[in-house]
Protein backbone atom coordinates (compact mmCIF):
# COMPACT_ATOMS: atom_id res chain seq x y z
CA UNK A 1 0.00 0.00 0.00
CA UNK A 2 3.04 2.20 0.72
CA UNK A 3 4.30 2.38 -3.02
CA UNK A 4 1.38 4.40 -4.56
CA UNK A 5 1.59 7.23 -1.84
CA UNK A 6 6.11 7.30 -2.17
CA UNK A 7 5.47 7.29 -5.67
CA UNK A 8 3.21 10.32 -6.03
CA UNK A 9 6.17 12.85 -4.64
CA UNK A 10 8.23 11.58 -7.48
CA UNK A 11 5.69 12.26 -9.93
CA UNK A 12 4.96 15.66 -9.08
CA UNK A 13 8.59 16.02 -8.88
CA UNK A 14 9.06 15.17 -12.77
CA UNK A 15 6.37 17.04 -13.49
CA UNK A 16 7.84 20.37 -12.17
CA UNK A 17 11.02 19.51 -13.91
CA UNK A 18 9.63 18.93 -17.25
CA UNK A 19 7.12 22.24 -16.61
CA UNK A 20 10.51 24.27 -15.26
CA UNK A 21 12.89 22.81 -18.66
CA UNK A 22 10.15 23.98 -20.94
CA UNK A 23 10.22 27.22 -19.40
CA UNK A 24 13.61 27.61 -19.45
CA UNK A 25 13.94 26.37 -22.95
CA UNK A 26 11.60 29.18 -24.52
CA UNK A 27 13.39 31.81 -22.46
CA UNK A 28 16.88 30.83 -23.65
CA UNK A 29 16.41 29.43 -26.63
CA UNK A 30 14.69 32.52 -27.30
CA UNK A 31 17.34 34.49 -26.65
CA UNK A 32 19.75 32.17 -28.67
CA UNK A 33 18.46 29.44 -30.76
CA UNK A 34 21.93 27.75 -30.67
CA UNK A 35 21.32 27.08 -26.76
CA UNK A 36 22.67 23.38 -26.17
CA UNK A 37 20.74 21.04 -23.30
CA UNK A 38 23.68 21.35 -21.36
CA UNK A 39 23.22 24.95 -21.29
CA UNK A 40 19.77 24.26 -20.76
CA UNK A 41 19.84 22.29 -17.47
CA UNK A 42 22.00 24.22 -15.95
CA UNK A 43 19.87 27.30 -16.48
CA UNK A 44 16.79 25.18 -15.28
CA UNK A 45 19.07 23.86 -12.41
CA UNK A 46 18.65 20.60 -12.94
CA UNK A 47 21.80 17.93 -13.96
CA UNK A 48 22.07 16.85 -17.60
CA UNK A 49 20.63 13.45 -16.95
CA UNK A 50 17.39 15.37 -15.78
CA UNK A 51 16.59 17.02 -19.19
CA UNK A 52 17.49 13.85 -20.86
CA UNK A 53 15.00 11.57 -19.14
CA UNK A 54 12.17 13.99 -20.12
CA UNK A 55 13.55 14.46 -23.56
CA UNK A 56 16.10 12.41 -25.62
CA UNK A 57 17.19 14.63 -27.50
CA UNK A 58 17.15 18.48 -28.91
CA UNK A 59 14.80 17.19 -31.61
CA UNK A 60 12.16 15.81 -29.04
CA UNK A 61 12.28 18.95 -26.63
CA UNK A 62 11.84 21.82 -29.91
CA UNK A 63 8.89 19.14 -31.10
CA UNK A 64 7.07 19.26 -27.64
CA UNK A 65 7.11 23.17 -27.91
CA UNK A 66 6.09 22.93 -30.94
CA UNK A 67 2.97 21.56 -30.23
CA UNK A 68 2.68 23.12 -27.10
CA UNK A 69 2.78 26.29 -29.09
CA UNK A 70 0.39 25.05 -31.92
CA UNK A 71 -2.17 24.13 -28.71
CA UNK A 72 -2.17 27.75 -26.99
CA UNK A 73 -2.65 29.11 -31.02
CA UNK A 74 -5.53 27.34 -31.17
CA UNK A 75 -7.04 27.84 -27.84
CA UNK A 76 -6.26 31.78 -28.02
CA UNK A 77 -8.35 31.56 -31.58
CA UNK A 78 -11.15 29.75 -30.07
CA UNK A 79 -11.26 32.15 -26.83
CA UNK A 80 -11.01 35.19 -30.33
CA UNK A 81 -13.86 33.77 -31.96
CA UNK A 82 -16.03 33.63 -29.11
CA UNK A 83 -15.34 37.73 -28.47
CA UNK A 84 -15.77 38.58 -32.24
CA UNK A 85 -19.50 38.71 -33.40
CA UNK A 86 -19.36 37.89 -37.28
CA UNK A 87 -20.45 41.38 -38.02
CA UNK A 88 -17.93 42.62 -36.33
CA UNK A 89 -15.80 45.36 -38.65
CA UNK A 90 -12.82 43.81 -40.42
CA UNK A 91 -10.39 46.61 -38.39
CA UNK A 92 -11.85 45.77 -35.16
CA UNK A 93 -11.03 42.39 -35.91
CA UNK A 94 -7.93 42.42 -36.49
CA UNK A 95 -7.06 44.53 -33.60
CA UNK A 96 -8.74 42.14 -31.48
CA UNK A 97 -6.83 39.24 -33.19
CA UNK A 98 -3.10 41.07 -32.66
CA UNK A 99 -4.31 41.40 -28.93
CA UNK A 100 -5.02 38.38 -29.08
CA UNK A 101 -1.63 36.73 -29.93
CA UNK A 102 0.64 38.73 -28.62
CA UNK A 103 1.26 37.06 -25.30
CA UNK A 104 1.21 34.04 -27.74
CA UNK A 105 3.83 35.55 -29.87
CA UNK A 106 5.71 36.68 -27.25
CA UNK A 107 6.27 33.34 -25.64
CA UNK A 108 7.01 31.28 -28.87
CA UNK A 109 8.29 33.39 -31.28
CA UNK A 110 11.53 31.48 -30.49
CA UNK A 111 10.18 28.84 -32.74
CA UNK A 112 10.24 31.12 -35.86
CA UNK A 113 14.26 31.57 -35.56
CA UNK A 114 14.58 27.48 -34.72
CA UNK A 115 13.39 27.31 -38.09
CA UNK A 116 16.07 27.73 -39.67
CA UNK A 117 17.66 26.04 -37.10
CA UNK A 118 15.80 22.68 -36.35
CA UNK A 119 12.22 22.09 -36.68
CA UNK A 120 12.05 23.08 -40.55
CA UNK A 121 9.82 25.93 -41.98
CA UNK A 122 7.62 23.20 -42.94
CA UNK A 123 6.80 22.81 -39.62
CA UNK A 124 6.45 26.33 -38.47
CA UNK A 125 4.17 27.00 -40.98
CA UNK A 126 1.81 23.85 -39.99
CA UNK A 127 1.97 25.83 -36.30
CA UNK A 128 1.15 29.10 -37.56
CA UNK A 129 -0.92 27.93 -40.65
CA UNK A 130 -4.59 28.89 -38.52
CA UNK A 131 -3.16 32.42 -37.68
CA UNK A 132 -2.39 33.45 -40.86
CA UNK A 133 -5.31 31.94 -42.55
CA UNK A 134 -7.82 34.00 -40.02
CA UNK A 135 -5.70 37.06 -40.90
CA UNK A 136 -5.84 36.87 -44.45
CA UNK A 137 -9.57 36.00 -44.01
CA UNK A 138 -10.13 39.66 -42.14
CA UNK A 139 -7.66 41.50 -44.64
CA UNK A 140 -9.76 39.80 -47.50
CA UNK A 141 -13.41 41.09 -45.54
CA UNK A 142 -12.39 44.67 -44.96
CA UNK A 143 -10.77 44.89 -48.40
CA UNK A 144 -14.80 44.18 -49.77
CA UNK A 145 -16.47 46.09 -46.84
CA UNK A 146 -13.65 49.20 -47.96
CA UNK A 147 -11.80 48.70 -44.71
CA UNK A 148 -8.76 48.55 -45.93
CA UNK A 149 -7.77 49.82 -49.36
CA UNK A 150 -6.37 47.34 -51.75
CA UNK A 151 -2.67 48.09 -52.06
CA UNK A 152 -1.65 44.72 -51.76
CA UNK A 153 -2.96 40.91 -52.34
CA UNK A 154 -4.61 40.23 -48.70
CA UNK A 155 -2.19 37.16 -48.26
CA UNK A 156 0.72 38.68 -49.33
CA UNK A 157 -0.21 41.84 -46.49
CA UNK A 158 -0.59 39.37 -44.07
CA UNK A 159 2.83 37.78 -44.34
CA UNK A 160 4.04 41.45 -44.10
CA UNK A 161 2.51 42.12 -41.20
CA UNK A 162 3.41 38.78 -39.68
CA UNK A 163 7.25 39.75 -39.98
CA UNK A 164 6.48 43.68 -38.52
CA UNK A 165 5.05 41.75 -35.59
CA UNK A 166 8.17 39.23 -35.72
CA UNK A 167 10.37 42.38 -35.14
CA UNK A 168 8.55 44.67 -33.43
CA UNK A 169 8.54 40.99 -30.42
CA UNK A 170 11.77 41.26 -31.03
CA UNK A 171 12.29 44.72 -30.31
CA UNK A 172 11.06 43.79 -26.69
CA UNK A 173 13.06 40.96 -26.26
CA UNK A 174 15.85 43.40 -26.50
CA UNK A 175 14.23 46.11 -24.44
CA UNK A 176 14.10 48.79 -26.68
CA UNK A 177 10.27 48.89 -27.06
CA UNK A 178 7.84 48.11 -23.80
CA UNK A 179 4.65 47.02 -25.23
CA UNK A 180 1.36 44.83 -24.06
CA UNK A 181 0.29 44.38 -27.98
CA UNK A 182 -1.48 48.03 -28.10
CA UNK A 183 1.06 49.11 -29.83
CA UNK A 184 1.53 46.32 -31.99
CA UNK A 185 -2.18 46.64 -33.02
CA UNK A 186 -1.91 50.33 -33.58
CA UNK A 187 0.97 49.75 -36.12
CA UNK A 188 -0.72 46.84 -37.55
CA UNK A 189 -3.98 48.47 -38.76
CA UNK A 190 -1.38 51.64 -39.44
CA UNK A 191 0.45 49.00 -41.97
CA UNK A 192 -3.04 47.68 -43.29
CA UNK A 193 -4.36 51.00 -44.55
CA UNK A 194 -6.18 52.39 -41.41
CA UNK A 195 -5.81 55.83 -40.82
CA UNK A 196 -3.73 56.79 -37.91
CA UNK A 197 -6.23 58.03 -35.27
CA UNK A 198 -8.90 56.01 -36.61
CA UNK A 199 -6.31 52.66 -35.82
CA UNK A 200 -6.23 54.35 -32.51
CA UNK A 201 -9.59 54.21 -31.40
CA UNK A 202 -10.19 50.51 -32.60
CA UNK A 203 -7.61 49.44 -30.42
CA UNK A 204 -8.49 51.33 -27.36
CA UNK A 205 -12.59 50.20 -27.95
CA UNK A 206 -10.89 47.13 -28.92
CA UNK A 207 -9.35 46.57 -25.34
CA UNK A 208 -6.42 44.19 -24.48
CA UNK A 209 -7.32 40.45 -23.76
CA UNK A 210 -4.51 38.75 -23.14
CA UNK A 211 -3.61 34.98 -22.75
CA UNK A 212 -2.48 34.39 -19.44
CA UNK A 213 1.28 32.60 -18.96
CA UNK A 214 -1.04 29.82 -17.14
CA UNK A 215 -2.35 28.40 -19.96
CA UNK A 216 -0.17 26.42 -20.90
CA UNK A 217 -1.33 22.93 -20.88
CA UNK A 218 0.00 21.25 -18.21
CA UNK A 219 2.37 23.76 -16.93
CA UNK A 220 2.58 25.54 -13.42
CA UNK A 221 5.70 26.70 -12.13
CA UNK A 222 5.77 29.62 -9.69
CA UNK A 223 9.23 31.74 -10.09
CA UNK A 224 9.62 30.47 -14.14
């Protein structure tokens, strides 16, 4: 009868070491994709042997972010969808949907430089194939509705955009901007044709909803 009850403090155990790696890795591999797992237990405090009984190898950690990240994508849609009415202006939208995904952004965008690196653009483009469809999709509605003017092909925009919000992430990693996504969603509808003060107002009426650094499935480390 004893077994079951020792074997639960070992559990939980792994399970805050495999919550505090992740962590760890999306902090420093964010800051340098070329991180090795050594590097990576030590910063999680934790010896080698550790990180390699949760994961193998580099390829199996960057595949279980991966998927992490494609799982908090599609929640933060689903939580989107259900604040959007469909009538809903195409600007409004959008600023709702760069609100949206910051925090999302924020805390993977290390998977868009491990591209190059390790997972394959293949793969990062499975991950952030929903985003960019629902952007397109909004670019494509206020481009009808006369939202947004028609400068450029509505996909083509949206892969612009995608790589302003790429660097402007960036820009914060490095701590020359300070930004909660407002800003970000000004300068998006800015880049999509919106005038300036009219951008302005949708994102204040738009309001910031962000995703919370607790939902990430399975994951609860205080202090990471």
């Amino acid at each position: 009868m004893s077994k079951p009850v020792a074997r639960e403090p070992q559990r939980r155990n792994a399970r805050s070491n495999r919550a505090r790696l992740l962590a760890t890795a999306r902090r420093e591999l964010g800051r340098n994709p070329d991180t090795t797992l050594e590097e990576l237990a030590r910063a999680a405090g934790v010896v080698r042997r550790t990180l390699f009984g949760h994961f193998p190898g580099r390829a199996a950690l960057l595949e279980v972010l991966a998927e992490e990240a494609s799982e908090v994508l599609r929640g933060a849609m689903a939580a989107g969808a259900e604040r959007v009415g469909p009538g809903e202006p195409a600007d409004r939208a959008l600023a709702h949907f760069v609100l949206l995904m910051w925090p999302v952004g924020d805390r993977y965008r290390m998977l868009l430089a491990l591209a190059r690196h390790d997972l394959g653009v293949e793969r990062v483009a499975e991950i952030l194939a929903p985003a960019r469809a629902e952007v397109t999709a909004i670019l494509e509605r206020g481009r009808r509705d006369g939202v947004f003017p028609g400068h450029l092909p509505p996909a083509v925009l949206s892969a612009g955009l995608e790589a302003m919000t790429v660097a402007l992430l960036e820009q914060v990693n490095t701590g020359a901007l300070e930004d909660d996504g407002t800003r970000a969603a000004v300068a998006t509808l800015i880049a999509a044709g919106v005038p300036q003060r009219r951008a302005r107002t949708v994102v204040t009426e738009a309001g910031p909803a962000p995703v919370p650094a607790e939902s990430v499935p399975g994951e609860s480390v205080p202090g990471v």
